[in-house]
Protein backbone atom coordinates (compact mmCIF):
# COMPACT_ATOMS: atom_id res chain seq x y z
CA UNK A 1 79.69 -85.36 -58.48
CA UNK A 2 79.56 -88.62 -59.78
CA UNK A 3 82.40 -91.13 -58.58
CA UNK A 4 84.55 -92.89 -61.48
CA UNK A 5 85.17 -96.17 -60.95
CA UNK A 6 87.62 -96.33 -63.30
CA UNK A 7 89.73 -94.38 -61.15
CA UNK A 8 92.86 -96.93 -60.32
CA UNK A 9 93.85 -95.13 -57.08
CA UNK A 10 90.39 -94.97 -55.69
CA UNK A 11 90.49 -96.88 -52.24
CA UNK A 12 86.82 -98.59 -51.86
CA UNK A 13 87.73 -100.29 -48.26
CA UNK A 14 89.58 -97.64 -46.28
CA UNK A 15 91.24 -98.75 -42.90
CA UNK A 16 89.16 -99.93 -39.98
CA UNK A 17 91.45 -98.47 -37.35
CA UNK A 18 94.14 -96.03 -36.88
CA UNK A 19 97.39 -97.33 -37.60
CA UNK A 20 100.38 -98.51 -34.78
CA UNK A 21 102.97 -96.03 -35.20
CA UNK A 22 104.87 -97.21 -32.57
CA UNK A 23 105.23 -101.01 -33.43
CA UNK A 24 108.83 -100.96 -34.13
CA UNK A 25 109.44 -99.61 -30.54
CA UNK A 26 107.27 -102.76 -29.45
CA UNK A 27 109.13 -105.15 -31.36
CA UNK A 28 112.55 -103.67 -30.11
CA UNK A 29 111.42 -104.04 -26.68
CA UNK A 30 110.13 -107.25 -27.04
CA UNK A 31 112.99 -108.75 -28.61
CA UNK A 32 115.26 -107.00 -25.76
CA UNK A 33 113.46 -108.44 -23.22
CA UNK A 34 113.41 -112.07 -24.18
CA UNK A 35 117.55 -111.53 -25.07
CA UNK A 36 117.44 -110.60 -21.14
CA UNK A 37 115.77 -112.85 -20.03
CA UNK A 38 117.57 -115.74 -22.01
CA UNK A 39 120.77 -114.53 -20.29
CA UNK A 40 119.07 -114.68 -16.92
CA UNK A 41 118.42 -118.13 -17.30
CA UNK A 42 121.81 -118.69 -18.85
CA UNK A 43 123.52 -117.19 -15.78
CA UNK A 44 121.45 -119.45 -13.79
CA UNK A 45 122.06 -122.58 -15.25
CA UNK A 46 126.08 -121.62 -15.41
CA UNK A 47 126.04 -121.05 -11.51
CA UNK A 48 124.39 -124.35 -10.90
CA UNK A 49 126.87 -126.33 -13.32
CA UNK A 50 129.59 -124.45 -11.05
CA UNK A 51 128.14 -125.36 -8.02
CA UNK A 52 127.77 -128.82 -9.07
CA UNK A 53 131.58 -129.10 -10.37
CA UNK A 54 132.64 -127.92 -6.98
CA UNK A 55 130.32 -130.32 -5.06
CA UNK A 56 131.98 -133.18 -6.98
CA UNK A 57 135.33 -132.09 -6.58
CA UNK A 58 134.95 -131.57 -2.72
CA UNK A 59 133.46 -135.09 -2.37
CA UNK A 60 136.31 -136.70 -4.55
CA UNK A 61 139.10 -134.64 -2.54
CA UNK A 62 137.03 -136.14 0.91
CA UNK A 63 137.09 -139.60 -0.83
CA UNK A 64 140.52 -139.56 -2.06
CA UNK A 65 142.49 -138.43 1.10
CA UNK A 66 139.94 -140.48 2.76
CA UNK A 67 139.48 -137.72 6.26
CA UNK A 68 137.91 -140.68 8.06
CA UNK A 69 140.37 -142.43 9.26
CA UNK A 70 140.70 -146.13 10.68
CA UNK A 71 140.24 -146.12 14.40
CA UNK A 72 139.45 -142.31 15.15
CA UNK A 73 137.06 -143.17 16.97
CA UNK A 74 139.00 -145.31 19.34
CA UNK A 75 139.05 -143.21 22.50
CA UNK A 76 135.43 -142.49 22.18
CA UNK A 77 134.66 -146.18 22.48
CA UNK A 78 137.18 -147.09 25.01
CA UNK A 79 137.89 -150.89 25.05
CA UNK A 80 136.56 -152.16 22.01
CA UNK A 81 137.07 -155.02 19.08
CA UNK A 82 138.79 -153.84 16.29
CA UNK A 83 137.78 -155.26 13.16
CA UNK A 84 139.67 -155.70 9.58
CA UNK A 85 137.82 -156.45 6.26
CA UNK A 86 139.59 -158.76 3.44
CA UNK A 87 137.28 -158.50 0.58
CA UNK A 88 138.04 -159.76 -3.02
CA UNK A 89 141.49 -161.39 -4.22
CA UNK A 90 144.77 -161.11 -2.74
CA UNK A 91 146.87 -159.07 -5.08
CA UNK A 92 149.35 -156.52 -5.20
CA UNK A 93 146.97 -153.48 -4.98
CA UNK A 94 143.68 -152.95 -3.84
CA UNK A 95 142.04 -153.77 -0.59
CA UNK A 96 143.51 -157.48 -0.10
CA UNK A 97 147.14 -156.30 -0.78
CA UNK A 98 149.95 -156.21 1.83
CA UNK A 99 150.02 -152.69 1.67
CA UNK A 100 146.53 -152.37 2.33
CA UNK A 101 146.11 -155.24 4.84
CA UNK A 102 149.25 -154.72 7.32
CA UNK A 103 148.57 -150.91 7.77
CA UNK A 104 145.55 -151.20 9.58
CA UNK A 105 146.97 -154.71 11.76
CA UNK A 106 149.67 -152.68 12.75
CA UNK A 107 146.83 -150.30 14.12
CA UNK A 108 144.68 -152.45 15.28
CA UNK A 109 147.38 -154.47 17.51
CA UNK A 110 149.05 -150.98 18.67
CA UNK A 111 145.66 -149.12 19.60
CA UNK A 112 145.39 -149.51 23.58
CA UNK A 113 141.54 -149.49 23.23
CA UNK A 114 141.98 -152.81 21.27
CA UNK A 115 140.88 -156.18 23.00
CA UNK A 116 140.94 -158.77 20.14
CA UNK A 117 141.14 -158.49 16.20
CA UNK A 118 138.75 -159.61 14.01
CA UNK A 119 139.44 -160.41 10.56
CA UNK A 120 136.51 -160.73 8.42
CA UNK A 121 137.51 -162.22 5.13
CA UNK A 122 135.75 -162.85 1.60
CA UNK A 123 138.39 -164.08 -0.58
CA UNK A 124 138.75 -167.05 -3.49
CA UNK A 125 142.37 -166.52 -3.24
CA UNK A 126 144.90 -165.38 -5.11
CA UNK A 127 148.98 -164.19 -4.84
CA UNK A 128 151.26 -166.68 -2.58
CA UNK A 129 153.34 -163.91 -1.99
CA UNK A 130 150.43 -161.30 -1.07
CA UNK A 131 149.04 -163.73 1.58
CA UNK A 132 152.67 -164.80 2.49
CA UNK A 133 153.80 -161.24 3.64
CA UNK A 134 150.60 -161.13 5.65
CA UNK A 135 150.87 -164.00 6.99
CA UNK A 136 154.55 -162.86 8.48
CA UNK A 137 153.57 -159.86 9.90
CA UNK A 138 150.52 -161.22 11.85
CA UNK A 139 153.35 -163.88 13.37
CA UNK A 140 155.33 -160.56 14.43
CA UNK A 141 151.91 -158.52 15.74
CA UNK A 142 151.25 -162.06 17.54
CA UNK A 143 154.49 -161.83 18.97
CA UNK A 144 154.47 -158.72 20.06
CA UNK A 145 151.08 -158.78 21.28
CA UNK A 146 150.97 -161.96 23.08
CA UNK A 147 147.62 -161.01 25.40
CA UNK A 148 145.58 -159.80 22.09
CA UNK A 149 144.04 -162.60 20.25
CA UNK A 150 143.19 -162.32 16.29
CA UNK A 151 140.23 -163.87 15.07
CA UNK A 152 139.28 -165.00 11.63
CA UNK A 153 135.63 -164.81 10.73
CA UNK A 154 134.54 -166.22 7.23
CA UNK A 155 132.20 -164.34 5.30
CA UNK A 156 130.83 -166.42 2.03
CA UNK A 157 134.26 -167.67 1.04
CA UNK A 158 137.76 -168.44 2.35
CA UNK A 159 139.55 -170.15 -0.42
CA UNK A 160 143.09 -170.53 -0.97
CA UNK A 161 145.26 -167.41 -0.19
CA UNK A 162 142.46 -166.14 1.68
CA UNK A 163 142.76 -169.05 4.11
CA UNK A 164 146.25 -169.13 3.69
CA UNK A 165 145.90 -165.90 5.59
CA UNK A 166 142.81 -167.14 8.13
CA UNK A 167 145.75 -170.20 9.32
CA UNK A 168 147.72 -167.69 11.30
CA UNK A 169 144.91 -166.34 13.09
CA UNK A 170 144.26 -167.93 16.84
CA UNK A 171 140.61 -169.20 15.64
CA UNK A 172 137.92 -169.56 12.60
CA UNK A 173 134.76 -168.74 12.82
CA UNK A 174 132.48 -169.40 9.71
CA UNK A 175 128.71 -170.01 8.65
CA UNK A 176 127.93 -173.53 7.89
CA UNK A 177 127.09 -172.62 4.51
CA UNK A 178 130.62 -170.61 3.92
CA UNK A 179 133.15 -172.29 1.43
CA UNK A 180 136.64 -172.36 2.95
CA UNK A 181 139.63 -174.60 1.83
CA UNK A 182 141.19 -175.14 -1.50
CA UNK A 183 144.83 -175.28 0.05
CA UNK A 184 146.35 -175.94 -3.50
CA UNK A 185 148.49 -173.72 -5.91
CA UNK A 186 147.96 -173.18 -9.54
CA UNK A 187 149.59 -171.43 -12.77
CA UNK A 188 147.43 -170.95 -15.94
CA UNK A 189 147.95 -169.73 -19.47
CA UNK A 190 147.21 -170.37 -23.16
CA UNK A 191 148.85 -172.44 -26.16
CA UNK A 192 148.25 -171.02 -29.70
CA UNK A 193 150.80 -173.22 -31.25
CA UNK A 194 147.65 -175.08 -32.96
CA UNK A 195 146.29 -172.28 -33.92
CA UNK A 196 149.03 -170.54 -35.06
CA UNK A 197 149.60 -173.61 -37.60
CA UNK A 198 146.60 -173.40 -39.19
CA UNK A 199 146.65 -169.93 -39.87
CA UNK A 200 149.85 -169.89 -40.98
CA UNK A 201 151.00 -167.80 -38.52
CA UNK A 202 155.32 -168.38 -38.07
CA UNK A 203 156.48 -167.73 -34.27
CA UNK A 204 160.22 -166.20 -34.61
CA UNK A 205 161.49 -166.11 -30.73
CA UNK A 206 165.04 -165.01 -30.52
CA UNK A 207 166.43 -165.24 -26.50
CA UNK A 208 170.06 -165.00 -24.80
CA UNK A 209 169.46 -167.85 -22.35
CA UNK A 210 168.33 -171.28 -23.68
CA UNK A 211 165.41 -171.32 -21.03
CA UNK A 212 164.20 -167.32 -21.33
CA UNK A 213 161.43 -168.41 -23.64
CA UNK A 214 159.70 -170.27 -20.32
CA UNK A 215 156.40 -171.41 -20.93
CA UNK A 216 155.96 -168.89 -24.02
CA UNK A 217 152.16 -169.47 -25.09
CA UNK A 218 153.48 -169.22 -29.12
CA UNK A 219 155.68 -172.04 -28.79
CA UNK A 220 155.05 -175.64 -28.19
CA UNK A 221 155.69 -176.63 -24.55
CA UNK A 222 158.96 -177.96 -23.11
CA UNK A 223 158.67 -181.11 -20.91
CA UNK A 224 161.91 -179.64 -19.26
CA UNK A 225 159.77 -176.15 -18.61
CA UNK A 226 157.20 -178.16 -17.72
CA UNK A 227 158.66 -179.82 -15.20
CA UNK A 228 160.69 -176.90 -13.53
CA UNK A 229 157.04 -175.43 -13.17
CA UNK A 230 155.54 -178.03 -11.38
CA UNK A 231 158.70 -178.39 -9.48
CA UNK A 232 157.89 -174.67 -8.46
CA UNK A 233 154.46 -175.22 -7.74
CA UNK A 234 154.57 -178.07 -5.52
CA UNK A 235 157.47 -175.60 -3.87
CA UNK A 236 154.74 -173.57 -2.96
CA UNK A 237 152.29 -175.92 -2.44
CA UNK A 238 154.30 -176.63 0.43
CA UNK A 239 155.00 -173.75 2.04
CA UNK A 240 151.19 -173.08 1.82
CA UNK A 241 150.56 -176.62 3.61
CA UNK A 242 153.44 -175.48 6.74
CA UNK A 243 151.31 -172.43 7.25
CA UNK A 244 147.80 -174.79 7.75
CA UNK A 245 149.92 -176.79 9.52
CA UNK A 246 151.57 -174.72 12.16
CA UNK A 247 148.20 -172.46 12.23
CA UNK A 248 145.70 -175.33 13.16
CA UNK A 249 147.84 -177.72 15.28
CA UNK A 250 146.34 -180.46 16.58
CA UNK A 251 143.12 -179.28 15.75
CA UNK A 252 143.70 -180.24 11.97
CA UNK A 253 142.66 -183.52 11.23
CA UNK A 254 144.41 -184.10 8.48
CA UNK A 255 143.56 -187.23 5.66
CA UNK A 256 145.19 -187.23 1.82
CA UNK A 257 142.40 -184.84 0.64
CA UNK A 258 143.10 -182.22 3.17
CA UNK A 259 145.51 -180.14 0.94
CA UNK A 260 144.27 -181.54 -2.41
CA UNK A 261 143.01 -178.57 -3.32
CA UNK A 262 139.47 -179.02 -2.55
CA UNK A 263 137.23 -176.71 -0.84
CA UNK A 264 134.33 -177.39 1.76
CA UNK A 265 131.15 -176.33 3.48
CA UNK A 266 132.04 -174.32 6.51
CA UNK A 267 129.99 -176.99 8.42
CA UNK A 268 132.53 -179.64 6.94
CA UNK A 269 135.24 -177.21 7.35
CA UNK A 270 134.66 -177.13 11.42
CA UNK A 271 134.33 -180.82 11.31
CA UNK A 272 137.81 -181.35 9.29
CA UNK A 273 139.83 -179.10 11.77
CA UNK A 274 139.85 -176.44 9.24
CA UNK A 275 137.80 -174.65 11.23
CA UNK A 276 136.36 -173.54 14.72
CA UNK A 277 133.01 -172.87 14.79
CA UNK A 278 130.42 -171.10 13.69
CA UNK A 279 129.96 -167.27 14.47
CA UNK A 280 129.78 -163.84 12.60
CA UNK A 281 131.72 -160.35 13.85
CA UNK A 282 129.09 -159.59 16.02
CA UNK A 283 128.97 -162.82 17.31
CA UNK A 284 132.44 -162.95 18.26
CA UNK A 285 132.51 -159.35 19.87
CA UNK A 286 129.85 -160.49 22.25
CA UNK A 287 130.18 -163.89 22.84
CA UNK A 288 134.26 -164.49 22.80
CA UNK A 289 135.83 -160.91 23.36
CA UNK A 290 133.37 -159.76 25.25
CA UNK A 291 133.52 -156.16 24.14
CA UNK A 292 130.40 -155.43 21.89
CA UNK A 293 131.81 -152.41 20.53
CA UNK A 294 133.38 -152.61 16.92
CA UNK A 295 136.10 -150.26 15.53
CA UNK A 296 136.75 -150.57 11.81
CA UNK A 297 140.59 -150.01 11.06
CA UNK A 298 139.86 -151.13 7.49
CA UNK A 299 141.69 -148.53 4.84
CA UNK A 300 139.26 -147.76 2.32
CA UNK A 301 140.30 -147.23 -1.10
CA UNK A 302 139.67 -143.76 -2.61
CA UNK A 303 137.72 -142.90 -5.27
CA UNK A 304 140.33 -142.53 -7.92
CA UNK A 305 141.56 -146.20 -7.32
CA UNK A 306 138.33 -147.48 -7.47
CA UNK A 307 138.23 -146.14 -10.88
CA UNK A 308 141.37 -146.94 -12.15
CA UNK A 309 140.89 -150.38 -10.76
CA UNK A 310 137.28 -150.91 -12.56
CA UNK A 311 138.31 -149.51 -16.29
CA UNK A 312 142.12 -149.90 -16.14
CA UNK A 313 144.22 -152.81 -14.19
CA UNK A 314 141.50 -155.02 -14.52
CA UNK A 315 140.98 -154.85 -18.72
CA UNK A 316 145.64 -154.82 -18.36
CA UNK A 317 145.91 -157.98 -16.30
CA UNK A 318 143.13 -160.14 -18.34
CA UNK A 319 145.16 -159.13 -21.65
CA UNK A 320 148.38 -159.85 -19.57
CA UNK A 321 146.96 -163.23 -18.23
CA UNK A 322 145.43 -164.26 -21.98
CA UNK A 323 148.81 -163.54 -23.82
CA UNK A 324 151.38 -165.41 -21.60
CA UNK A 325 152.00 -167.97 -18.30
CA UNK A 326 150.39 -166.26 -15.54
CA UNK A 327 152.04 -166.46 -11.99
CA UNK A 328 151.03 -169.17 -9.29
CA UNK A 329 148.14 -168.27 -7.89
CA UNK A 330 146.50 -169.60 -4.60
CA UNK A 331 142.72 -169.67 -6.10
């Protein structure tokens, strides 16, 4: 029989190979498969995020109640030198406030382990009162504790309230290179009456109490308000030069530029009656106290007011400080 190729539904290239009949069962599985194994690995990656959120929250819990406490490790050590750290400015919170500070010398002078205190202090300055209430209690620990000496050791600076603070310790010790000085007070602002004027810009003050507008940056400056304020600050001034004063004795050898506000190479510093000597904490452990071993009674700030500190007071106080009179500082 002869073929007709005419023949629309004749097939000239037949299969090569038998056909799958079970592909859909393949794809099925295939596609369950990688679902399972996609949830697998999601599982796995959600138990590690958990792992790691719990991690972090146990280390900030251990950082913010801060389990290692200042002098634990007293009775361990026996007789030892207790150290304190003053690092930064002296303000109302953080690590060289009054609340901070007196804490740990009421610790350090208490402890029975204690020999001597060391204060090691890195400071440019900064509030009168701050450095005033410290200064009071170490005259009450000293007091009290007549057979413990405190010593102040200078890290790279000691300026202003922070030696405010070092002149009511028994002696300074500092590296020839450290500054130390600057026995001077100051109060610093901004004027935008000029400003103001040439923008156009009308100031409307209304106050109950012809001097409550004191030193207001939008208005032009007072020579009465200007003088109360330096009246104020030489107030302080003052008081600050008592405390060098009664703190260094005899030793001080005082000329006119002594409290002028200048500061000086530690070398200077020792040579001015400002200072001691040279030495660092271990230094005076060994050499002075003779008791080598070191107990930190230091409180730590936590982790939360580190933050808080870093992103919050710090950005407050500079818009505080650029929009008004700021309050005298010793820095």
């Amino acid at each position: 029989m002869n073929e007709n190729p005419s023949n629309p539904h004749h097939d000239s290239n037949p299969p090569s190979g038998p056909i799958n009949a079970n592909w859909e069962r393949e794809t099925l599985e295939k596609l369950m498969f990688a679902t399972i194994r996609e949830q697998r690995a999601a599982r796995r990656w959600s138990i590690f995020f958990r792992l790691l959120i719990i991690g972090i929250a146990v280390v900030s819990a251990w950082i913010f109640f801060d389990f290692s406490f200042p002098g634990d490790d007293a009775e361990a050590l026996g007789r030892h030198t207790a150290l304190i750290e003053i690092s930064g400015n002296i303000e109302d919170e953080g690590g060289g406030s009054a609340d901070n500070v007196i804490p740990s010398l009421n610790k350090a002078f208490s402890d029975n382990g204690s020999v001597a205190i060391v204060m090691r202090i890195n400071s440019p300055g900064g509030s009168p009162v701050q450095a005033g209430i410290i200064v009071d209690e170490i005259k009450r620990l000293r007091r009290g504790y007549p057979h413990k000496q405190l010593y102040v050791v200078v890290d790279e600076m000691c300026a202003s309230g922070g030696y405010y603070i070092a002149a009511a310790a028994d002696r300074i010790f500092v590296n020839k290179a450290s500054i130390v000085g600057s026995v001077g007070v100051l109060m610093d602002g901004f004027g935008f009456t000029g400003t103001m004027e040439k923008l156009g810009v009308e100031r409307r003050l209304m106050t109950a109490g012809e001097n409550k507008g004191f030193l207001d940056p939008f208005s032009p400056q007072s020579e009465k308000h200007k003088a109360h304020a330096q009246a104020m600050l030489n107030e302080i001034h003052q008081q600050f030069i008592a405390v060098v004063r009664a703190g260094r004795g005899t030793r001080l050898k005082e000329t006119p530029e002594t409290f002028s506000g200048l500061y000086w190479s530690g070398a200077k510093a020792v040579d001015m009656g400002l200072a001691d000597g040279f030495g660092t904490v271990d230094t005076v452990a060994r050499d002075i106290v003779k008791v080598e071993d070191i107990v930190d009674y230091t409180a730590h700030e936590g982790l939360p007011e580190r933050v808080l500190k870093k992103f919050g007071a710090a950005v407050g106080e500079g818009a505080v400080k650029a929009m008004g009179p700021g309050t005298p500082s010793l820095r």
